[in-house]
Protein backbone atom coordinates (compact mmCIF):
# COMPACT_ATOMS: atom_id res chain seq x y z
CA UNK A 1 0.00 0.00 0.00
CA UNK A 2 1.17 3.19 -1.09
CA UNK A 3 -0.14 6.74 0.25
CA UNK A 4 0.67 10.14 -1.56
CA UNK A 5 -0.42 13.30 -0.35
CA UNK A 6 -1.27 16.58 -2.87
CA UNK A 7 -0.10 13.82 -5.49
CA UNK A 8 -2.50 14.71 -8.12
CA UNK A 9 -1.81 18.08 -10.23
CA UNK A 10 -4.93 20.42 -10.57
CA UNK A 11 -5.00 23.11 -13.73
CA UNK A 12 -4.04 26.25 -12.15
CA UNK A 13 -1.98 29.61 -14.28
CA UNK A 14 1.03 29.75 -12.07
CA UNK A 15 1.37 33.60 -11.16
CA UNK A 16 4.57 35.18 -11.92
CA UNK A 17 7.12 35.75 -9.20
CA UNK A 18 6.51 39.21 -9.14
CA UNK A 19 2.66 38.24 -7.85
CA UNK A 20 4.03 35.99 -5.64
CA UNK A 21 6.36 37.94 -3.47
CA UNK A 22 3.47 41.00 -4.09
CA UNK A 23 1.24 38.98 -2.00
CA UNK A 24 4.07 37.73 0.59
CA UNK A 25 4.55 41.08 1.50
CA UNK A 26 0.96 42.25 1.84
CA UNK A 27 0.24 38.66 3.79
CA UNK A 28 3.74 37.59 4.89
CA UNK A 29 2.30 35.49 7.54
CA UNK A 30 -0.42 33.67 5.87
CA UNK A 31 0.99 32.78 2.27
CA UNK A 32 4.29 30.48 2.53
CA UNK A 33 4.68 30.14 -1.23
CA UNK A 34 7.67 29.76 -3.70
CA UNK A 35 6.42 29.12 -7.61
CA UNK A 36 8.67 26.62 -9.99
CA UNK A 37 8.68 29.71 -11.72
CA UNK A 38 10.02 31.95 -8.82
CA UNK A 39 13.67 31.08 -8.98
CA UNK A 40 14.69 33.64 -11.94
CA UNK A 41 17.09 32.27 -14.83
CA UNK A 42 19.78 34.94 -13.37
CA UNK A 43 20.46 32.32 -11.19
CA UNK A 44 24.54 30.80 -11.48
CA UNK A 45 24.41 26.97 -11.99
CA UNK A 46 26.88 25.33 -11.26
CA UNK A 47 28.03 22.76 -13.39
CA UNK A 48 27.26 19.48 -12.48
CA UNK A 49 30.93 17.47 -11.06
CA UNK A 50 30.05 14.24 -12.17
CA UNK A 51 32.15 13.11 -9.01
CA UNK A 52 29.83 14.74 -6.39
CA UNK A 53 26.43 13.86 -8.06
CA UNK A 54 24.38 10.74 -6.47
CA UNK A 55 23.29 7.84 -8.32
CA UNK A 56 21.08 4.56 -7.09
CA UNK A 57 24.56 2.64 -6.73
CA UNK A 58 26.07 5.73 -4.81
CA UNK A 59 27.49 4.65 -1.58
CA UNK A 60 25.65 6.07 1.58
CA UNK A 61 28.21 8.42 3.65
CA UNK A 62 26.58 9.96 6.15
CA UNK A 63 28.19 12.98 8.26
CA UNK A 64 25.58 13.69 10.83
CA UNK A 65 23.43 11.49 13.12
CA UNK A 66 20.26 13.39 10.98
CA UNK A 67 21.65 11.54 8.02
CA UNK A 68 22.54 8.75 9.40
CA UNK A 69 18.97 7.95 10.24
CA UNK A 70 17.73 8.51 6.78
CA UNK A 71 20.51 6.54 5.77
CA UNK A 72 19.24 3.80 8.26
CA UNK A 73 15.97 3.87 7.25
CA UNK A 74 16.86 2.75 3.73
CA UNK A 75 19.03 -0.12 5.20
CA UNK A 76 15.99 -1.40 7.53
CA UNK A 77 13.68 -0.97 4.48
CA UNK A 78 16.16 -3.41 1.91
CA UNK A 79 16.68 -5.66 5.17
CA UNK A 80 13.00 -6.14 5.17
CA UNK A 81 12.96 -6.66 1.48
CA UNK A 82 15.82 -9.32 1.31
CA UNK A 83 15.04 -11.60 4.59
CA UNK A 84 11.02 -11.57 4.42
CA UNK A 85 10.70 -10.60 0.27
CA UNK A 86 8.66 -7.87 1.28
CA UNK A 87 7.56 -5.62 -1.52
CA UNK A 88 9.87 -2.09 -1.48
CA UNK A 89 10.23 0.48 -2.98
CA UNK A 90 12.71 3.28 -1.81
CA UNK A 91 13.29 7.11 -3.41
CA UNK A 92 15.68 9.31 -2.97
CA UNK A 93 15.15 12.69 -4.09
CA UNK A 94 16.61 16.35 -3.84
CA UNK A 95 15.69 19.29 -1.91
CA UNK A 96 12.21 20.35 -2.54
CA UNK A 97 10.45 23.68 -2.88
CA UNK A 98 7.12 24.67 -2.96
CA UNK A 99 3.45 25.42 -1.31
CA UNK A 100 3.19 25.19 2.32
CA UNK A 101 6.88 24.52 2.69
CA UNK A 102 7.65 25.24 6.46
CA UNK A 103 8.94 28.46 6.79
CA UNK A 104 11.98 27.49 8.76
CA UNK A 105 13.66 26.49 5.36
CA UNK A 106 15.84 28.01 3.28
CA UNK A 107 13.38 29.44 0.83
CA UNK A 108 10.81 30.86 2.77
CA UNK A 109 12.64 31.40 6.07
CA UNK A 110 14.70 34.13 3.13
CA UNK A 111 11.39 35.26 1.63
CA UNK A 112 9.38 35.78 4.99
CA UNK A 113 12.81 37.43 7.01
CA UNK A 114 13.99 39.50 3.75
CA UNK A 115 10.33 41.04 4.10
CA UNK A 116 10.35 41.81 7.68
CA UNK A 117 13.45 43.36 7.83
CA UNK A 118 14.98 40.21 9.85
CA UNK A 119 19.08 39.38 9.04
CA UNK A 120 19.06 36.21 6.93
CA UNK A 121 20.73 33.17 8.29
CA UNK A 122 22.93 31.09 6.40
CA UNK A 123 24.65 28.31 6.84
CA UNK A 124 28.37 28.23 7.35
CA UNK A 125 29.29 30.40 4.25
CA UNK A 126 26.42 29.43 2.31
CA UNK A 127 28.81 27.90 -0.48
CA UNK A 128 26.80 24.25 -0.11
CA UNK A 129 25.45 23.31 -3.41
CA UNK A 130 21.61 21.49 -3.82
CA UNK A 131 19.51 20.59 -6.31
CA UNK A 132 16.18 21.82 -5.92
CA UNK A 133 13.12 20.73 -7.00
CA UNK A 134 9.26 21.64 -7.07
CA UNK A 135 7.23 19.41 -4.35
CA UNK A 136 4.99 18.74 -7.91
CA UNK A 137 7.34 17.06 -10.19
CA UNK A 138 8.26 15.23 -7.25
CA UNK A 139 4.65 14.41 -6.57
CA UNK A 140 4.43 12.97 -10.35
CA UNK A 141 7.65 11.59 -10.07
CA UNK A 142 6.65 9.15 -6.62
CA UNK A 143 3.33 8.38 -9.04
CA UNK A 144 5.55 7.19 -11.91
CA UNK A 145 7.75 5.00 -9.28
CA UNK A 146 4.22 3.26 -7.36
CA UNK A 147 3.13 3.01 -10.64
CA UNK A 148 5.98 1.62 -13.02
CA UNK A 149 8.72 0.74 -10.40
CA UNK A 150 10.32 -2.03 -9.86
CA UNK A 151 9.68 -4.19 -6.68
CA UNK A 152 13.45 -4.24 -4.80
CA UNK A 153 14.74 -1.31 -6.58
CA UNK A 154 16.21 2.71 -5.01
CA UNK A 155 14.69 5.23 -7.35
CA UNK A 156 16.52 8.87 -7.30
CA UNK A 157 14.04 12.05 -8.00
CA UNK A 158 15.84 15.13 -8.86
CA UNK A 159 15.85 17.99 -11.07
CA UNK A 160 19.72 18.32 -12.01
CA UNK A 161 19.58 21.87 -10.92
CA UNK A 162 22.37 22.36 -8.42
CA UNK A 163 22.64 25.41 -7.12
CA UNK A 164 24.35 27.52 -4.19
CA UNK A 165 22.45 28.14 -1.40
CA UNK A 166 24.42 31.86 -1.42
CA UNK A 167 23.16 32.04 -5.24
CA UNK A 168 19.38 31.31 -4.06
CA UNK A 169 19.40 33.80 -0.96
CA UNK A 170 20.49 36.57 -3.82
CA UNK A 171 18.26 35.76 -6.44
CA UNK A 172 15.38 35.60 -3.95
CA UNK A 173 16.91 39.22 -2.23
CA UNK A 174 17.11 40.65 -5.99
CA UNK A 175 13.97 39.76 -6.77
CA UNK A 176 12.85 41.66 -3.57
CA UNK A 177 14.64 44.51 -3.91
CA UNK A 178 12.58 44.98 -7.28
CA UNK A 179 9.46 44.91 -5.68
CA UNK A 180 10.69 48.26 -3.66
């Protein structure tokens, strides 16, 4: 048994970031929104180092109890799926963005703090490099993986958009200071 939430995609014209961040700053506390569409192509990527991207073989190497546990989680999983032949299937995917995201994360915590005034944390000097990617495609992207997946197999969901978290903070800032 499989359960999605928000998995199916509903019509909808996606308002331009300009709207967007309009409407953050009249209702900062009540919209928590970032569009696929809000992330500008100003944006630096950074070429993909074919050394540091993941693949389903990659090895796990966790640096933190946090990912340690995901990293457990996947062992227990295939453990199940190997002693009892219990049906499995496990995804990996990239940072997501999008609707609702809590606003403790890097997206909206710089939205929502860049609007109030509020200094901007960042982590260590911000130079870590993610691949983001809207909570939607990764909705469609679990569907296509319940749907066509293979029973046993790790599935990786990403976007191959890997980008700074400096470079997001100052495209998200830029777009801001437009709005002025």
């Amino acid at each position: 048994m499989a359960v999605l939430l928000n998995a199916k995609r509903k019509p909808r014209k996606s308002p331009s970031c300009q709207e967007l961040l309009i409407k953050m700053v009249e209702r900062p506390r009540t919209l928590r929104i970032v569009s696929p569409t809000c992330i500008p192509p100003p944006i630096k990527m950074v070429p993909p180092i074919a050394a540091k991207l993941f693949n389903e073989n990659s090895r796990y190497d966790p640096s933190s109890p946090y990912a340690a546990s995901k990293a457990s989680s996947d062992h227990l999983v295939r453990a199940w799926f190997k002693t009892y032949n219990m049906p499995i299937l496990i995804s990996n995917c990239s940072n997501n963005y999008g609707p609702y995201q809590f606003p403790e994360k890097l997206i909206p915590l710089t939205i929502l703090n860049a609007i109030q005034g509020r200094k901007i944390p960042i982590y260590g000097d911000g130079q870590q490099v993610r691949d983001w990617l809207h909570v939607e495609d990764h909705s469609s992207a679990l569907i296509a993986i319940i749907t066509k997946g293979k029973i046993g197999e790790t599935y990786n969901i990403g976007a191959n958009n890997q980008i700074k978290n400096i470079d997001v903070v100052k495209t998200i800032c830029s777009v801001l200071d437009t709005l002025k």
